[in-house]
PDB file of N, CA and C in Angstrom:
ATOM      1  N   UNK A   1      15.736 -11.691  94.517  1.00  0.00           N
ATOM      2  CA  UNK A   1      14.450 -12.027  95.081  1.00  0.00           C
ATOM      3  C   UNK A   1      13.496 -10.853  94.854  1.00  0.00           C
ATOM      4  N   UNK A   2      12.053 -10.997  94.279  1.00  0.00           N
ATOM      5  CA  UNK A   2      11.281 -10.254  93.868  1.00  0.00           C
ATOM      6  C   UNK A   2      10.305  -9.862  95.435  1.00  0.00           C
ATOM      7  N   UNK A   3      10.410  -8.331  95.493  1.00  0.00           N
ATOM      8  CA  UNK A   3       9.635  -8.405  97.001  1.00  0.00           C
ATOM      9  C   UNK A   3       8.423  -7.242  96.133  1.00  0.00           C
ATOM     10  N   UNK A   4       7.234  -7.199  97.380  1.00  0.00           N
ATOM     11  CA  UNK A   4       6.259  -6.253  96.804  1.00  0.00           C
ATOM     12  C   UNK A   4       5.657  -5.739  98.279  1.00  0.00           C
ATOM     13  N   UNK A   5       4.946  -4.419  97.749  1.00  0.00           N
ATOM     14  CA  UNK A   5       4.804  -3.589  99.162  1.00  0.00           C
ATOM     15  C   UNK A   5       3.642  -4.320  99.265  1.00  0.00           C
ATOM     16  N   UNK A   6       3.434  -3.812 100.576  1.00  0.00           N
ATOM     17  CA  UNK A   6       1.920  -4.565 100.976  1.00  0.00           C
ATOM     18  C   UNK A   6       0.591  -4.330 100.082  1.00  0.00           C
ATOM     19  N   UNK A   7       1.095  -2.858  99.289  1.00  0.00           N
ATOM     20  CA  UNK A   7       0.058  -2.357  98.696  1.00  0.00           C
ATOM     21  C   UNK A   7      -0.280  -3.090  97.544  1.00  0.00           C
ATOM     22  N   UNK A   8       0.892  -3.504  97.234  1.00  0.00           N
ATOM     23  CA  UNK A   8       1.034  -4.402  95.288  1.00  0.00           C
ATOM     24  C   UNK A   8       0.118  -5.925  95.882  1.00  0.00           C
ATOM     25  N   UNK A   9       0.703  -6.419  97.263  1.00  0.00           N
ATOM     26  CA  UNK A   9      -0.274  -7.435  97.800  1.00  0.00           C
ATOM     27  C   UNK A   9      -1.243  -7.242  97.464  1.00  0.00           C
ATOM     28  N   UNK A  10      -1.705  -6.609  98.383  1.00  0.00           N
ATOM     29  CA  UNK A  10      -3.950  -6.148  98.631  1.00  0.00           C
ATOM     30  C   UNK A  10      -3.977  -6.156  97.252  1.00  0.00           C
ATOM     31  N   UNK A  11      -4.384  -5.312  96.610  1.00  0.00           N
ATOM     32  CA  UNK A  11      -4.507  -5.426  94.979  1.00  0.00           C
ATOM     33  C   UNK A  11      -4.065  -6.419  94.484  1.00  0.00           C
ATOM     34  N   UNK A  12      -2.968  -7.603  94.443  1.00  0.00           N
ATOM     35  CA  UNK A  12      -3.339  -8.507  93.715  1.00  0.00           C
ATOM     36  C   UNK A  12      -4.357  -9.574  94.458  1.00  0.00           C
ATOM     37  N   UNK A  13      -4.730  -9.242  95.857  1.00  0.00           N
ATOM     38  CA  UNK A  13      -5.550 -10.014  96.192  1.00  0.00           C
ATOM     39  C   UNK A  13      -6.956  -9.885  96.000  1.00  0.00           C
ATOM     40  N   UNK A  14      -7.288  -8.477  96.006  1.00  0.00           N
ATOM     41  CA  UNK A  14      -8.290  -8.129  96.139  1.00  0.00           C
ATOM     42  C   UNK A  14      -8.544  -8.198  94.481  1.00  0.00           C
ATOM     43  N   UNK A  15      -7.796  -8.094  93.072  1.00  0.00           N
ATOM     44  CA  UNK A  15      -8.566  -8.634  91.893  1.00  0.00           C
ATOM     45  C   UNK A  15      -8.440 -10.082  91.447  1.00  0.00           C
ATOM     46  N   UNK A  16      -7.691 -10.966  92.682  1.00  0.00           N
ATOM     47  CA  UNK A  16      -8.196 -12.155  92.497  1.00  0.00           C
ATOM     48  C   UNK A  16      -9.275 -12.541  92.836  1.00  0.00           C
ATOM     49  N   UNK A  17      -9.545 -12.042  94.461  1.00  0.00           N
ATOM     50  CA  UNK A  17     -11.277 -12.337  94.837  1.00  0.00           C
ATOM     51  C   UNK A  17     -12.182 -11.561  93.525  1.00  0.00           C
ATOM     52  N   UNK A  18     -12.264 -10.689  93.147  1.00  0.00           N
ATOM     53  CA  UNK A  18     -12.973  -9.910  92.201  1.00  0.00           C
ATOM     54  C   UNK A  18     -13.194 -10.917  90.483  1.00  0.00           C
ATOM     55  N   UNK A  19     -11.994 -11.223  90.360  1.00  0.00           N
ATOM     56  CA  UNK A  19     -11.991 -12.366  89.241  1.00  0.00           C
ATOM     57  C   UNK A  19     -12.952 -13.629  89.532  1.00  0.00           C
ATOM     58  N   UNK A  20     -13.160 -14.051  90.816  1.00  0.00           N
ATOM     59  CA  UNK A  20     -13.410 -15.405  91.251  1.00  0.00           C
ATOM     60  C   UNK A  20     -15.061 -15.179  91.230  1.00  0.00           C
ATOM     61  N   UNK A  21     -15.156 -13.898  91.892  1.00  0.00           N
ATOM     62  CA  UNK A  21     -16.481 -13.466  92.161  1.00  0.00           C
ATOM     63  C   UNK A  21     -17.187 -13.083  90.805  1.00  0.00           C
ATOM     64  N   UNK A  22     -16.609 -12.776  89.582  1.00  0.00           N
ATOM     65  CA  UNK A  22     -17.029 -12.324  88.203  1.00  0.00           C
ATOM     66  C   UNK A  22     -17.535 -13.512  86.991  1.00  0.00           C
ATOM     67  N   UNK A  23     -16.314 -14.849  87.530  1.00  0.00           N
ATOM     68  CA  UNK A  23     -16.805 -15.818  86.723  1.00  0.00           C
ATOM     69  C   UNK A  23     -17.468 -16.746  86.752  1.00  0.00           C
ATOM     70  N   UNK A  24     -17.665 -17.485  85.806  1.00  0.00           N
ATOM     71  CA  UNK A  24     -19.166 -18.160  85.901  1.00  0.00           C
ATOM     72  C   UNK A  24     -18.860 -19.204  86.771  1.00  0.00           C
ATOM     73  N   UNK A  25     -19.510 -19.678  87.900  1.00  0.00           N
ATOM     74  CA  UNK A  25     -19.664 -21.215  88.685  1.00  0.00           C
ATOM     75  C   UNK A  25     -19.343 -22.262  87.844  1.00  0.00           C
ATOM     76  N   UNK A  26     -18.322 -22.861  88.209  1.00  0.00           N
ATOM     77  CA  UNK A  26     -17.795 -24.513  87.881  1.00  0.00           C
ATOM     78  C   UNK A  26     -19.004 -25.433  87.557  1.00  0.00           C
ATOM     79  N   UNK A  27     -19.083 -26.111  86.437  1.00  0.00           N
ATOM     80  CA  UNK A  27     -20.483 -26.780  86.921  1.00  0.00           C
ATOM     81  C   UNK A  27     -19.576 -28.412  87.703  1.00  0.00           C
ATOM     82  N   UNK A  28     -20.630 -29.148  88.380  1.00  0.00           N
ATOM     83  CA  UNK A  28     -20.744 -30.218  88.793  1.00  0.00           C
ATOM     84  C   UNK A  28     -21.822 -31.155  88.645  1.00  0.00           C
ATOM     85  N   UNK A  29     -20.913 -32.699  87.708  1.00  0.00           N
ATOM     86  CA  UNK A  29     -21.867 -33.338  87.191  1.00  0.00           C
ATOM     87  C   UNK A  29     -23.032 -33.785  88.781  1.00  0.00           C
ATOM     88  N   UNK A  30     -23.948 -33.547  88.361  1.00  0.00           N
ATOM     89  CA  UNK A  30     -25.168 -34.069  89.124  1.00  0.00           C
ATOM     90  C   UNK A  30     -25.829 -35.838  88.985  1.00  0.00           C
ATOM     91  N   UNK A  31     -24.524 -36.414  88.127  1.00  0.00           N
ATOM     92  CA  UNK A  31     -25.986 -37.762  87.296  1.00  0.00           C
ATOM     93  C   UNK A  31     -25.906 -38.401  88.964  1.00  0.00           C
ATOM     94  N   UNK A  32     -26.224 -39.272  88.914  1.00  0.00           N
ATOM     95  CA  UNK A  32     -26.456 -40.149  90.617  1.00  0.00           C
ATOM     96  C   UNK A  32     -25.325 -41.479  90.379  1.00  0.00           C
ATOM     97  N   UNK A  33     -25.193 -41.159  88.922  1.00  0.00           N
ATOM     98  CA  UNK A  33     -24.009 -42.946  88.628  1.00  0.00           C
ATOM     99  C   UNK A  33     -22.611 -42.489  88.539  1.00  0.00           C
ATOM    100  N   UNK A  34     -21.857 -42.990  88.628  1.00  0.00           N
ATOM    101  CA  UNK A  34     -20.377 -42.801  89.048  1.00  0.00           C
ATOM    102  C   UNK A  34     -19.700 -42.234  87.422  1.00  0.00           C
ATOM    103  N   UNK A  35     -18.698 -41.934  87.630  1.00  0.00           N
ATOM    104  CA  UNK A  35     -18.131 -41.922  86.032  1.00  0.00           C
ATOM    105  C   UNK A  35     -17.664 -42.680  85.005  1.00  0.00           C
ATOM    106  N   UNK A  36     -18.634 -43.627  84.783  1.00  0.00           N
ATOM    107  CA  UNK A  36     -18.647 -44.623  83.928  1.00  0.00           C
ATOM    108  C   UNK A  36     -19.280 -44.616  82.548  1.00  0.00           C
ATOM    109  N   UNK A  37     -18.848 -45.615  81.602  1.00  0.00           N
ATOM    110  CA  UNK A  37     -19.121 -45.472  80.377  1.00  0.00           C
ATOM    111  C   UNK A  37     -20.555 -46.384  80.773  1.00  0.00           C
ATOM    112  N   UNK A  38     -21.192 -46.314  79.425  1.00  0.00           N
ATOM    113  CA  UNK A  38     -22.951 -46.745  79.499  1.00  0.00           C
ATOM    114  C   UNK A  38     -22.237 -48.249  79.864  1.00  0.00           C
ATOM    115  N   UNK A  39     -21.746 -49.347  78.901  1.00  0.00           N
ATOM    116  CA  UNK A  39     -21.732 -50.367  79.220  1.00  0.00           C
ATOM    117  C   UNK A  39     -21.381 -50.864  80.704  1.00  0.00           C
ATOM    118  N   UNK A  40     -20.328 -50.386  81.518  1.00  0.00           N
ATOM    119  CA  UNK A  40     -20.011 -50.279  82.866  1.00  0.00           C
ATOM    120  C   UNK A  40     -20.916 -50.140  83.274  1.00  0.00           C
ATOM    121  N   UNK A  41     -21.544 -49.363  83.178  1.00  0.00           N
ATOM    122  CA  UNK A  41     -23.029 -49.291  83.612  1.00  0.00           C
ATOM    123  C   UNK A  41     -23.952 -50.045  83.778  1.00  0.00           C
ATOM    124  N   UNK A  42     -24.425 -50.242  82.378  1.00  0.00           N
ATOM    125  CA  UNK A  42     -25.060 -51.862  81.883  1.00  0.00           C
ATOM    126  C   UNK A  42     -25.113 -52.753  82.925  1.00  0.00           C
ATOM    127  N   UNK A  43     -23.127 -52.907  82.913  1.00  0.00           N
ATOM    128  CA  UNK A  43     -23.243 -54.374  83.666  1.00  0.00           C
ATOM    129  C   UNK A  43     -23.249 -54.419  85.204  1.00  0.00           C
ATOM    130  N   UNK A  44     -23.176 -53.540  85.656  1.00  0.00           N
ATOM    131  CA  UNK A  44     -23.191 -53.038  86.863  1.00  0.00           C
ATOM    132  C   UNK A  44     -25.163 -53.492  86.931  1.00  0.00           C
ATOM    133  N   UNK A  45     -25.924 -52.557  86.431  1.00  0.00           N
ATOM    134  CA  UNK A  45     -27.337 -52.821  86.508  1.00  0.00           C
ATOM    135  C   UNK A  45     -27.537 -54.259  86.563  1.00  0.00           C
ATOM    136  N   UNK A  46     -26.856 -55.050  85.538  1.00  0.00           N
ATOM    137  CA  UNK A  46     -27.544 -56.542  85.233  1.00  0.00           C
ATOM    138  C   UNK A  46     -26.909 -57.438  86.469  1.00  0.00           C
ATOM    139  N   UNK A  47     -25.730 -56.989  86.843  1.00  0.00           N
ATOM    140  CA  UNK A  47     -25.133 -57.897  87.877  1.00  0.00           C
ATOM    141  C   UNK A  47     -26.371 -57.606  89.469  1.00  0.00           C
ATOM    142  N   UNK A  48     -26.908 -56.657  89.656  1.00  0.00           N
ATOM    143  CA  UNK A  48     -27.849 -56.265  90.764  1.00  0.00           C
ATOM    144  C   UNK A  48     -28.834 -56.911  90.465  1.00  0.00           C
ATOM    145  N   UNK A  49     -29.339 -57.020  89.232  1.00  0.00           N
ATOM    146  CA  UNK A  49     -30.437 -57.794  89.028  1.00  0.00           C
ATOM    147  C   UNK A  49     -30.613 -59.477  88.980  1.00  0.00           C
ATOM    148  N   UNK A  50     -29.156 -59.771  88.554  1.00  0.00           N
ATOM    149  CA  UNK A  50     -29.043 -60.899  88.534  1.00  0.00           C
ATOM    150  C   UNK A  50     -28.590 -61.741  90.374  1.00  0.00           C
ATOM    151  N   UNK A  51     -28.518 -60.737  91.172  1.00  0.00           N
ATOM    152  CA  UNK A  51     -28.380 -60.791  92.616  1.00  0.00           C
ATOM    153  C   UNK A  51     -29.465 -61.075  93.362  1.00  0.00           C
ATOM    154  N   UNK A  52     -30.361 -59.567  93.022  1.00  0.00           N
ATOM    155  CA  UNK A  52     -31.712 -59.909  93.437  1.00  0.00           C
ATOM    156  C   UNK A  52     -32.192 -61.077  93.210  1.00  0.00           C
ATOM    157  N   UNK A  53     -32.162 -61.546  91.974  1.00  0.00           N
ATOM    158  CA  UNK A  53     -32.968 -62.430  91.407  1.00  0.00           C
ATOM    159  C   UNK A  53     -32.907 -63.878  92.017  1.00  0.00           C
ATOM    160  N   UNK A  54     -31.646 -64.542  92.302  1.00  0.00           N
ATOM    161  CA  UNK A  54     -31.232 -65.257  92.961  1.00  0.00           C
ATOM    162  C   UNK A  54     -32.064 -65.336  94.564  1.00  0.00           C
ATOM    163  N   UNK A  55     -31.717 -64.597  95.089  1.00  0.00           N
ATOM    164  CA  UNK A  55     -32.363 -64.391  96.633  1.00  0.00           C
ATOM    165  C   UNK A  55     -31.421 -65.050  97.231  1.00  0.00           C
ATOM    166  N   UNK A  56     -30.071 -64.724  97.325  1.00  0.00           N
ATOM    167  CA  UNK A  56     -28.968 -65.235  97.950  1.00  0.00           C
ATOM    168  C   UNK A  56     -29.192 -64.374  99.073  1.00  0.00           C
ATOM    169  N   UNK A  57     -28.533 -65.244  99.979  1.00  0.00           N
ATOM    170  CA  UNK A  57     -28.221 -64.232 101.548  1.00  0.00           C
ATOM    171  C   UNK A  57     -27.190 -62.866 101.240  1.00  0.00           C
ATOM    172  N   UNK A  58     -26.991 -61.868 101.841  1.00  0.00           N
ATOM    173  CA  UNK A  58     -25.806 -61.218 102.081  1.00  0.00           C
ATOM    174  C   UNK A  58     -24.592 -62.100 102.171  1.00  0.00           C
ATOM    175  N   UNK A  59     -23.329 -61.612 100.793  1.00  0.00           N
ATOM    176  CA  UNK A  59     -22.272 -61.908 100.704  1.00  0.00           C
ATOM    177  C   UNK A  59     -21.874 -61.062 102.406  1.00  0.00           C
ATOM    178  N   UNK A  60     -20.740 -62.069 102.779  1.00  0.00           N
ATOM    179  CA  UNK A  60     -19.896 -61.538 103.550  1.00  0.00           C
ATOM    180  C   UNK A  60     -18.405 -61.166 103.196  1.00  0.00           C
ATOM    181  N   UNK A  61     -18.090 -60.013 104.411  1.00  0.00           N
ATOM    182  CA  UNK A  61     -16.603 -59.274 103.836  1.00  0.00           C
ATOM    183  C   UNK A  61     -15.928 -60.207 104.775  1.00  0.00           C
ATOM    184  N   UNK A  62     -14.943 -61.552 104.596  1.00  0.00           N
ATOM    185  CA  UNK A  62     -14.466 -62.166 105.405  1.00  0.00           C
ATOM    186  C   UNK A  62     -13.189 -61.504 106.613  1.00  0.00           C
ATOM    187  N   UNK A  63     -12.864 -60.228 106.182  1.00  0.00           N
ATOM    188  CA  UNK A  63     -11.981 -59.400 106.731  1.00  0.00           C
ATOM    189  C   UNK A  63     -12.586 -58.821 108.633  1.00  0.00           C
ATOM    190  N   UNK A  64     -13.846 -58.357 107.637  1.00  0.00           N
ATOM    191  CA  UNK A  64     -14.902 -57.989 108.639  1.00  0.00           C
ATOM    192  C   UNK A  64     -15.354 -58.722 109.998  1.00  0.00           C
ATOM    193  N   UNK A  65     -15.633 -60.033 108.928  1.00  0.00           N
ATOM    194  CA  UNK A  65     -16.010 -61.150 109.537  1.00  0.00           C
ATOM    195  C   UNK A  65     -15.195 -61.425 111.307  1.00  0.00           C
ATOM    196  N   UNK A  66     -13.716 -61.919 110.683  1.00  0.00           N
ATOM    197  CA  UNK A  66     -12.486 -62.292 111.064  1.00  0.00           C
ATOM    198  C   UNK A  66     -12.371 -60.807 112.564  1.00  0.00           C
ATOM    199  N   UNK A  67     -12.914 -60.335 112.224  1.00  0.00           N
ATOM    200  CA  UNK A  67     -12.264 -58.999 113.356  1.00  0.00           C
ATOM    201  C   UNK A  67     -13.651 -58.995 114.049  1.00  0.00           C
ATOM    202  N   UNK A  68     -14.500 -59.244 113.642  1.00  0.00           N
ATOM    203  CA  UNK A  68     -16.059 -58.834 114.559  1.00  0.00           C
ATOM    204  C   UNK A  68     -16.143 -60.154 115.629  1.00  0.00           C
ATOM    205  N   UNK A  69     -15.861 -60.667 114.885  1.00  0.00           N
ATOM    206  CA  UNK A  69     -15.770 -62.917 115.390  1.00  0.00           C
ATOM    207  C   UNK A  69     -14.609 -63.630 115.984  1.00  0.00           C
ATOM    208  N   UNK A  70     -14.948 -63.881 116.902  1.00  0.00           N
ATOM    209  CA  UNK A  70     -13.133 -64.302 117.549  1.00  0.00           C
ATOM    210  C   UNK A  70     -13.832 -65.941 116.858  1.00  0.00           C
ATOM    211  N   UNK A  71     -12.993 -66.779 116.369  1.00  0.00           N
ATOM    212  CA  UNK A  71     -12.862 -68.223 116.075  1.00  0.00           C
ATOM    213  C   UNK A  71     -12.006 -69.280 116.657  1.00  0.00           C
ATOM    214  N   UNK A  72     -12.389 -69.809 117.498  1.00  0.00           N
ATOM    215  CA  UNK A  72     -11.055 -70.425 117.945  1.00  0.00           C
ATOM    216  C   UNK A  72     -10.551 -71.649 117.577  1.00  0.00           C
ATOM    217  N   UNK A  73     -11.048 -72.319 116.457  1.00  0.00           N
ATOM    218  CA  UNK A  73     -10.838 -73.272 115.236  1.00  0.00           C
ATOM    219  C   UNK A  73     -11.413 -74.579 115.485  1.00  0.00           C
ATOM    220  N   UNK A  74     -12.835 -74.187 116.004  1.00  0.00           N
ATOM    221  CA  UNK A  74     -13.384 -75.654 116.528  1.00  0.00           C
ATOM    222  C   UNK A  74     -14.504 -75.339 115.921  1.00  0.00           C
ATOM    223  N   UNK A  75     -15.257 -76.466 114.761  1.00  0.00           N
ATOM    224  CA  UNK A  75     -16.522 -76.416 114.528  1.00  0.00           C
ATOM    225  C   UNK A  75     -16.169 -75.734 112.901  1.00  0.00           C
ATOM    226  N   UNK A  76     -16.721 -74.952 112.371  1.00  0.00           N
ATOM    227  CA  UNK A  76     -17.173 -74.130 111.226  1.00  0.00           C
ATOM    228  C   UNK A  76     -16.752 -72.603 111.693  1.00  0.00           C
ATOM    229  N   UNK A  77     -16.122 -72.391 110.519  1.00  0.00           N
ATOM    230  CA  UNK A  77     -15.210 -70.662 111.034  1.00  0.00           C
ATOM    231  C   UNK A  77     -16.747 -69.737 110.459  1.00  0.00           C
ATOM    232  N   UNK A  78     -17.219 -68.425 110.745  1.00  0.00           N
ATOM    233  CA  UNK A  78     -17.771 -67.613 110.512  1.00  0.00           C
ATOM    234  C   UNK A  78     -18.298 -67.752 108.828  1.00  0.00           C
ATOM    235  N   UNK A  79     -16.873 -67.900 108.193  1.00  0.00           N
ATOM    236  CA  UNK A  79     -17.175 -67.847 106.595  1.00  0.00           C
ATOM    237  C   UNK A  79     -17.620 -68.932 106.207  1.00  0.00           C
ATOM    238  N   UNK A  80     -17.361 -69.919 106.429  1.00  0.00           N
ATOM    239  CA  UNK A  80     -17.592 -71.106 106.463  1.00  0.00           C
ATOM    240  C   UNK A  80     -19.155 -71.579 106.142  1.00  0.00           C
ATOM    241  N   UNK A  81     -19.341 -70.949 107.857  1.00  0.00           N
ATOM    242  CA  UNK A  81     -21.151 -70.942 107.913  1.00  0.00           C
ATOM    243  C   UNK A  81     -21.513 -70.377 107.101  1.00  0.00           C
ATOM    244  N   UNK A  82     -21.186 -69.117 106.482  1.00  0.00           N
ATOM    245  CA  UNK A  82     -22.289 -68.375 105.099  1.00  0.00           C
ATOM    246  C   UNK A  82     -21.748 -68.959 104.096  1.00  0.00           C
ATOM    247  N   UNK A  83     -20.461 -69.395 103.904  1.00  0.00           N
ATOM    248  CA  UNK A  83     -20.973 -70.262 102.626  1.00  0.00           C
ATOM    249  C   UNK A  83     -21.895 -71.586 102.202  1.00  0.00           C
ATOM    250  N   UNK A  84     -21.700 -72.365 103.790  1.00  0.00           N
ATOM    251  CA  UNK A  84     -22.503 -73.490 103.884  1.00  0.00           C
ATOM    252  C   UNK A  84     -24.007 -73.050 103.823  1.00  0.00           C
ATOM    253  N   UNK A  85     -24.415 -71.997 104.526  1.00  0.00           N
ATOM    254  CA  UNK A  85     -25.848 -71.310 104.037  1.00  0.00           C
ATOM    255  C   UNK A  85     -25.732 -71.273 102.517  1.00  0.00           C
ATOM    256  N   UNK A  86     -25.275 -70.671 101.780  1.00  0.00           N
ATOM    257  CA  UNK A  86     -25.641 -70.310 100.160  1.00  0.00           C
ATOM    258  C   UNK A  86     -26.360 -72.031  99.855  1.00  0.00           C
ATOM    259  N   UNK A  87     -24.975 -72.925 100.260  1.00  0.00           N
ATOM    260  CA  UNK A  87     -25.088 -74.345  99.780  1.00  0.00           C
ATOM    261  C   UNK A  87     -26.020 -74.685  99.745  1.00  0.00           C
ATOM    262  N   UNK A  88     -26.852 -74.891 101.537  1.00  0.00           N
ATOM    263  CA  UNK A  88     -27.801 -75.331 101.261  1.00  0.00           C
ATOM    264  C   UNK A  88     -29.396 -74.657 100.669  1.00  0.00           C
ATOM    265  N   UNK A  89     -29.046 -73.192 100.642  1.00  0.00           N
ATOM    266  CA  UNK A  89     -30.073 -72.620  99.666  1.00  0.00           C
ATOM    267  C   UNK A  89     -30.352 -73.061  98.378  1.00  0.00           C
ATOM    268  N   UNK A  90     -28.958 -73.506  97.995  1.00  0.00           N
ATOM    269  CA  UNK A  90     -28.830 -73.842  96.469  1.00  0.00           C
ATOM    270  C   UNK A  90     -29.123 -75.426  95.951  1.00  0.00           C
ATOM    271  N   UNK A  91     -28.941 -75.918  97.444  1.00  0.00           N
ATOM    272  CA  UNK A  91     -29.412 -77.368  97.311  1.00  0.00           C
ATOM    273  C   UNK A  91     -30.593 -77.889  97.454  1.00  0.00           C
ATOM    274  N   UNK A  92     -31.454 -76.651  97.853  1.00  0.00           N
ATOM    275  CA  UNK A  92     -33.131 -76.630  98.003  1.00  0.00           C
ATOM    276  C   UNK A  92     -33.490 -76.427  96.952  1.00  0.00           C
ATOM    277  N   UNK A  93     -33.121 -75.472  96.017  1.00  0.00           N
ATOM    278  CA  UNK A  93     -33.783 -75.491  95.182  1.00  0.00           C
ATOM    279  C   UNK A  93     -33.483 -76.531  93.864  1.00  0.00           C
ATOM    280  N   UNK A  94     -32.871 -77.438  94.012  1.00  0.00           N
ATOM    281  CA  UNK A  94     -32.770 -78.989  93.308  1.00  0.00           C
ATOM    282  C   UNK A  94     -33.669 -79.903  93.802  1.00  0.00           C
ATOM    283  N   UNK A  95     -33.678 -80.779  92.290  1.00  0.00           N
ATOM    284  CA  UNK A  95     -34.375 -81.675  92.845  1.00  0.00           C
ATOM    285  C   UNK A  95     -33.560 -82.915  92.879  1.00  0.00           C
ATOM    286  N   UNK A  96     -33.521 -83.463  93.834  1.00  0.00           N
ATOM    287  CA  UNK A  96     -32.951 -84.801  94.331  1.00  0.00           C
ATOM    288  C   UNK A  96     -33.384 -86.392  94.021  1.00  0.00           C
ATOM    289  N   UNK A  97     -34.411 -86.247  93.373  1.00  0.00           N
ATOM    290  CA  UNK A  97     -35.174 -87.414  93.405  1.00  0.00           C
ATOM    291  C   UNK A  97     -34.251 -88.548  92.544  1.00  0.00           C
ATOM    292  N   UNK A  98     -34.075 -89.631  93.472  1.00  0.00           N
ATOM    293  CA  UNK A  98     -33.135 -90.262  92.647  1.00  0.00           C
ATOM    294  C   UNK A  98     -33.526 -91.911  91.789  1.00  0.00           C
TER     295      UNK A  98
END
């Protein structure tokens, strides 16, 4: 077993801080988008736009839902209702005329 005096310690500690303190700062990417290739990207952009564009309600996290909402299985469950909302958003904007 390799032992060292306290002194061989301090000194190797003290030219590790000295090393740390000498070299250049790490850089860190700054972009604001995750680490993705351009197309990931891309489609990431077009899928937001194609969201907006729609004017759908807020998707729900049915997990969320299920724990915020007690249901006690009478009527339309939580998810239910927001999907039946999309429906009839989507059925407004048809035309029916028959």
């Amino acid at each position: 077993m390799l032992t060292l005096s306290n002194e061989a310690i301090s000194k190797a500690i003290r030219m590790k801080k000295k090393k740390m303190a000498e070299s250049e700062p790490e850089i860190v990417g700054t972009s604001p988008t995750p680490d993705m290739n351009a197309q990931d990207i891309h489609d990431v952009e077009q899928h937001a736009r194609v969201e907006m564009t729609l004017g759908s309600p807020k998707k729900i996290n049915a997990d969320e839902t299920m724990m915020n909402e007690s249901y006690d299985g009478v009527g339309l469950s939580p998810e239910e209702k927001g999907r039946m909302e999309r429906l009839r958003k989507y059925m407004d904007t048809m035309e029916l005329d028959g």
